[in-house]
Protein backbone atom coordinates (compact mmCIF):
# COMPACT_ATOMS: atom_id res chain seq x y z
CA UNK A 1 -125.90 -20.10 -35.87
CA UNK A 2 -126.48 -18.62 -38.94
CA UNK A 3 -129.80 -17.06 -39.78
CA UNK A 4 -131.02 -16.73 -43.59
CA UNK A 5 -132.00 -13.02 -43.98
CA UNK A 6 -136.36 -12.56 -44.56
CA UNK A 7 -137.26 -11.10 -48.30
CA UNK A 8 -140.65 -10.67 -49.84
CA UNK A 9 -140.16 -12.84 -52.72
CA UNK A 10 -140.07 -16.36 -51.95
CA UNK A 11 -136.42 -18.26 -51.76
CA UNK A 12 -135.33 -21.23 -53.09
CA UNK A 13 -132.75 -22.96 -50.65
CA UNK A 14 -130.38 -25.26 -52.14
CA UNK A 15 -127.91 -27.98 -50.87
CA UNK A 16 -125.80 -30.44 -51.97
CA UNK A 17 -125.31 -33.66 -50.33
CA UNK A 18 -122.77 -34.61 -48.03
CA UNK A 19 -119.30 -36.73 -48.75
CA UNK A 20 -119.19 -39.74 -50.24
CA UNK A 21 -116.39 -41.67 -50.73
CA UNK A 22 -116.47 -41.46 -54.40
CA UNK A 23 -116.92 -37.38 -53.86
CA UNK A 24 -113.90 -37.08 -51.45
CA UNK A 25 -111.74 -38.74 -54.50
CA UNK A 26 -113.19 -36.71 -57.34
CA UNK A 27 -115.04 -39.60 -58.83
CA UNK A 28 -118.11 -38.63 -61.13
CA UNK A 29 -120.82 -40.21 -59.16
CA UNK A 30 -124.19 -40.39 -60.96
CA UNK A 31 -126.69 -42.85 -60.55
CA UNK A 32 -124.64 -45.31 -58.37
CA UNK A 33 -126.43 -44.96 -55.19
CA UNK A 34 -123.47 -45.22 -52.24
CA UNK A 35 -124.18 -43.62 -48.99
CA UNK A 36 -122.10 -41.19 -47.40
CA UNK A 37 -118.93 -41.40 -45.51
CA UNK A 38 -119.10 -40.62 -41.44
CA UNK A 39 -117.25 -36.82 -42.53
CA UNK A 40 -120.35 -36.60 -44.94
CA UNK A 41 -122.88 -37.45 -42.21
CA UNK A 42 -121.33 -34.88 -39.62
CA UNK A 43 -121.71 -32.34 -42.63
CA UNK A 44 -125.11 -32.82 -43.07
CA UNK A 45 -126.05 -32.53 -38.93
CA UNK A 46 -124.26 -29.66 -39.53
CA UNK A 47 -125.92 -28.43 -42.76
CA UNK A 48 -128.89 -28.91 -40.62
CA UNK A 49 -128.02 -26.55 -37.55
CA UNK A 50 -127.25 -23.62 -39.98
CA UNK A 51 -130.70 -24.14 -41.68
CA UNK A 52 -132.49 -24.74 -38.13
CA UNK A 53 -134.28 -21.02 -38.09
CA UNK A 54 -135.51 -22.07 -41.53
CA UNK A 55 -138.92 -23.12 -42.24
CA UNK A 56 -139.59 -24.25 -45.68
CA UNK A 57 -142.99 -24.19 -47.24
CA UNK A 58 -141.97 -27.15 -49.15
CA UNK A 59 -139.03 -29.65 -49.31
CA UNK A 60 -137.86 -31.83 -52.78
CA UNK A 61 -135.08 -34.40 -52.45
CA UNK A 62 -133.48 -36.62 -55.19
CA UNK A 63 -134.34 -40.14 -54.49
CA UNK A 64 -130.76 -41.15 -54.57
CA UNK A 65 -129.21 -42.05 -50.67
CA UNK A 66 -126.62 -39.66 -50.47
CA UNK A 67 -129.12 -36.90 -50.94
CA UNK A 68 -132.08 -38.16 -49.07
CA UNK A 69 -130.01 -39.12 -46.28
CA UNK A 70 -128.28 -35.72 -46.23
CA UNK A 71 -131.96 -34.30 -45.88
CA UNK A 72 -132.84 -37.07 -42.90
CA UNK A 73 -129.49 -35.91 -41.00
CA UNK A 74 -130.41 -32.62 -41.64
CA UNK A 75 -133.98 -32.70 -40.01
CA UNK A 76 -136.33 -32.46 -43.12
CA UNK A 77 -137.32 -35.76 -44.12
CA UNK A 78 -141.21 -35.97 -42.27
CA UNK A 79 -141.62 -33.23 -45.00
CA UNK A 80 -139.55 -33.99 -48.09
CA UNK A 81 -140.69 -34.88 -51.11
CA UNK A 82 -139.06 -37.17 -53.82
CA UNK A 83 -138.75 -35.93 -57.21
CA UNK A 84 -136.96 -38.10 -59.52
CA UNK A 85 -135.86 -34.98 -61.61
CA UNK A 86 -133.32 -34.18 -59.44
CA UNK A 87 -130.97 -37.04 -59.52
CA UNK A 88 -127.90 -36.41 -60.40
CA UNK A 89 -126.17 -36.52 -64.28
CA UNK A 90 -125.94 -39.56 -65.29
CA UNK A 91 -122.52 -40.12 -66.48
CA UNK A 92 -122.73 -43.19 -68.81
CA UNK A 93 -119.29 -44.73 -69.74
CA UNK A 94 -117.79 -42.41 -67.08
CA UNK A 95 -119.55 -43.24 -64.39
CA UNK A 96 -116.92 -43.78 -61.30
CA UNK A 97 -113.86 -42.16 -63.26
CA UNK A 98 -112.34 -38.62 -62.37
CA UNK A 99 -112.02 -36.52 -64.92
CA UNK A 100 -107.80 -37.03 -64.97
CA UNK A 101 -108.99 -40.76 -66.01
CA UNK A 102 -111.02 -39.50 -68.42
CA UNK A 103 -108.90 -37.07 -70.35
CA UNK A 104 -106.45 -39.57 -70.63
CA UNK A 105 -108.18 -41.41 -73.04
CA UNK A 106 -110.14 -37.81 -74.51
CA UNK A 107 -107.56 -35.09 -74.05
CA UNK A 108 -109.64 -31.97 -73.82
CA UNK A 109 -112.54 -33.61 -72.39
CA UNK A 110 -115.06 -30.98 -71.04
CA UNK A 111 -118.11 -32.71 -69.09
CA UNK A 112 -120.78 -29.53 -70.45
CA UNK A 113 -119.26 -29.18 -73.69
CA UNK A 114 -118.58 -33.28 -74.81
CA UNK A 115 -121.16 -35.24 -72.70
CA UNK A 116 -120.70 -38.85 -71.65
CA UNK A 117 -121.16 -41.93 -73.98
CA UNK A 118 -124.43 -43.85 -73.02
CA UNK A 119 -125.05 -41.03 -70.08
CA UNK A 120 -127.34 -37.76 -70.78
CA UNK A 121 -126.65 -35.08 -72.66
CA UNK A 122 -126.34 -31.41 -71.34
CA UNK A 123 -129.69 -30.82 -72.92
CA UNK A 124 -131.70 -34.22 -71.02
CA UNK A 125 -130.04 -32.43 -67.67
CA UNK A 126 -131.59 -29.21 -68.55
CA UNK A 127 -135.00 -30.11 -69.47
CA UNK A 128 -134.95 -32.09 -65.88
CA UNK A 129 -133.43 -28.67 -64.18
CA UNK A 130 -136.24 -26.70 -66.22
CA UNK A 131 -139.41 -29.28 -64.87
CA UNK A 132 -137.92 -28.92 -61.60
CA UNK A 133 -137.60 -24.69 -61.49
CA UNK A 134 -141.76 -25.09 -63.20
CA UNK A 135 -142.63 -26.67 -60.36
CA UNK A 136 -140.78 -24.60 -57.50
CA UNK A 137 -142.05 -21.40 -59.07
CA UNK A 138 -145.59 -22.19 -59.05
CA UNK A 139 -144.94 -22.61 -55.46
CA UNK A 140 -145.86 -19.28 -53.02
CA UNK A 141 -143.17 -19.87 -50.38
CA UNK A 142 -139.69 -20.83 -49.31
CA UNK A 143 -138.57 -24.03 -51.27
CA UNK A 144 -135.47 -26.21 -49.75
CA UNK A 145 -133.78 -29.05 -52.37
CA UNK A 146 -131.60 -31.59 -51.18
CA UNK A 147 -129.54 -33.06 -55.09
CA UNK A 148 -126.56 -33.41 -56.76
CA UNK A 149 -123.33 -31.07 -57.93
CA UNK A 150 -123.59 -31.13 -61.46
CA UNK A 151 -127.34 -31.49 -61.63
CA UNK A 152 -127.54 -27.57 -59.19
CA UNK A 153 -124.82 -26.19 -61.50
CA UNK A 154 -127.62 -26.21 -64.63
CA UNK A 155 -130.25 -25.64 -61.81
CA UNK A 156 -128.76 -22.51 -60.87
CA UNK A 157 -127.94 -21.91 -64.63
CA UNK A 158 -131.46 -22.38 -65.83
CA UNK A 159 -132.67 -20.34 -62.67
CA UNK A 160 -130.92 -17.22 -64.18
CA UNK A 161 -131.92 -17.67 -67.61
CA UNK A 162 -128.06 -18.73 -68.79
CA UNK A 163 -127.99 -21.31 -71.20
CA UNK A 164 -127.31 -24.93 -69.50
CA UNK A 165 -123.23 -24.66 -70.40
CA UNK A 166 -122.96 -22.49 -68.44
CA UNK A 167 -123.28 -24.28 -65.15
CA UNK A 168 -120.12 -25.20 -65.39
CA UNK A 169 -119.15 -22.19 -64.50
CA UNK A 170 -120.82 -22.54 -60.63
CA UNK A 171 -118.96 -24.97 -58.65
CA UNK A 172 -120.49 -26.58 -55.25
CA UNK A 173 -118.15 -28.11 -52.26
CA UNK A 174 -120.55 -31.17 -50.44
CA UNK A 175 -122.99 -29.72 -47.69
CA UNK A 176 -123.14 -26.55 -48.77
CA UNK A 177 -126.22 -24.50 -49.26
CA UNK A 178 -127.05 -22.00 -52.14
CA UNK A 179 -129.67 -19.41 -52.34
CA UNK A 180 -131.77 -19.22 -55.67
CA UNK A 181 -134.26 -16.27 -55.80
CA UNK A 182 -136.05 -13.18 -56.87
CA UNK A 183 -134.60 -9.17 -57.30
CA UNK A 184 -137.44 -7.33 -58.03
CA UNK A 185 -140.21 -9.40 -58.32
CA UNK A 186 -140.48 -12.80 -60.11
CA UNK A 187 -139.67 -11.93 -63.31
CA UNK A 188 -136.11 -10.87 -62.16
CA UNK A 189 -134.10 -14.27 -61.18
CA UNK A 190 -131.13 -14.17 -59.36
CA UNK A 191 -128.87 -15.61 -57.31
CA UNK A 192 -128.40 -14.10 -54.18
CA UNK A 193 -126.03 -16.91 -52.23
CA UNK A 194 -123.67 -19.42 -53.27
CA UNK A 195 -121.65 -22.40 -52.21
CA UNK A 196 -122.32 -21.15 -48.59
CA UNK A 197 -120.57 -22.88 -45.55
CA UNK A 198 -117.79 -25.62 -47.73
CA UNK A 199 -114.99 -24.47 -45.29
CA UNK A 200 -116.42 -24.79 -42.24
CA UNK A 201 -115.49 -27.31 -39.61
């Protein structure tokens, strides 16, 4: 099993939550709360033997199920903590439709760029990501988050001082765990994994 390599500067583990049905078919899934399929329950026991040698000094989930029981499978729920900031985007109007369905009626229709009618905007998303990286950072120790796909993306955006839009260049498969964290000391963001362990069986 995979061990996560030891640095100096604290490391902030991040993973996305298993399948859901609505994931497996490309659905936007926001705020509805639906629980993962049996593939995204195996995913997360498994998400939770590659992060066995890992001792966090703190643990944040999204309240949502699919998340929070992705953490529970995964062995870190006597320690996790729910933070309401990182739910996933809510979608609005588009909430349940893939984005085919959705550029049928907008051609063109770019998620970071147009937004969702009644959902957030890009910039409500960010300020959430930015509360969220406040409180990790003031944190001396390993941090492990259990969220969402799009709600990472400006996580990991924000980490690295990239402006939100940019998030949508980052793309996360379901159980999969990323690696934010530190170059030369904390003033030097980086990432130093990604989208680690979406092929594996």
């Amino acid at each position: 099993m995979q061990r996560f390599a030891q640095h100096p500067l604290p490391q902030i583990f991040v993973a996305r939550h298993g399948e859901t049905e609505w994931s497996r078919n490309r659905q936007h899934t926001g705020l509805t709360d639906i629980d993962l399929t049996d593939r995204g329950v195996h995913d997360a026991q498994r998400l939770g033997r590659r992060l066995e040698n890992l001792t966090p000094d703190a643990v944040f989930t999204s309240p949502l199920r699919r998340a929070s029981a992705t953490c529970r499978f995964a062995g870190y729920s006597e320690m996790a903590v729910v933070d309401p900031d990182l739910v996933e985007w809510d979608y609005g109007q588009y909430e349940g439709k893939t984005t085919r369905e959705i550029q049928q009626q907008r051609p063109g229709w770019n998620l970071f760029s147009d937004g969702c009618p009644a959902g957030e905007t890009l910039d409500e998303v960010a300020d959430r990501a930015r509360r969220v990286i406040q409180r990790i950072r003031a944190i001396d120790g390993n941090v492990l988050i259990f969220s969402h796909g799009h709600m990472l993306n400006v996580l990991a955006a924000c980490w690295i001082e990239l402006e939100p839009r940019f998030g949508e260049r980052f793309f996360l498969d379901p159980a999969t765990v990323s690696i934010l964290g530190y170059h030369h000391d904390r003033d030097d963001p980086v990432i130093r994994m990604w989208n680690s362990g979406g092929n594996e069986e």
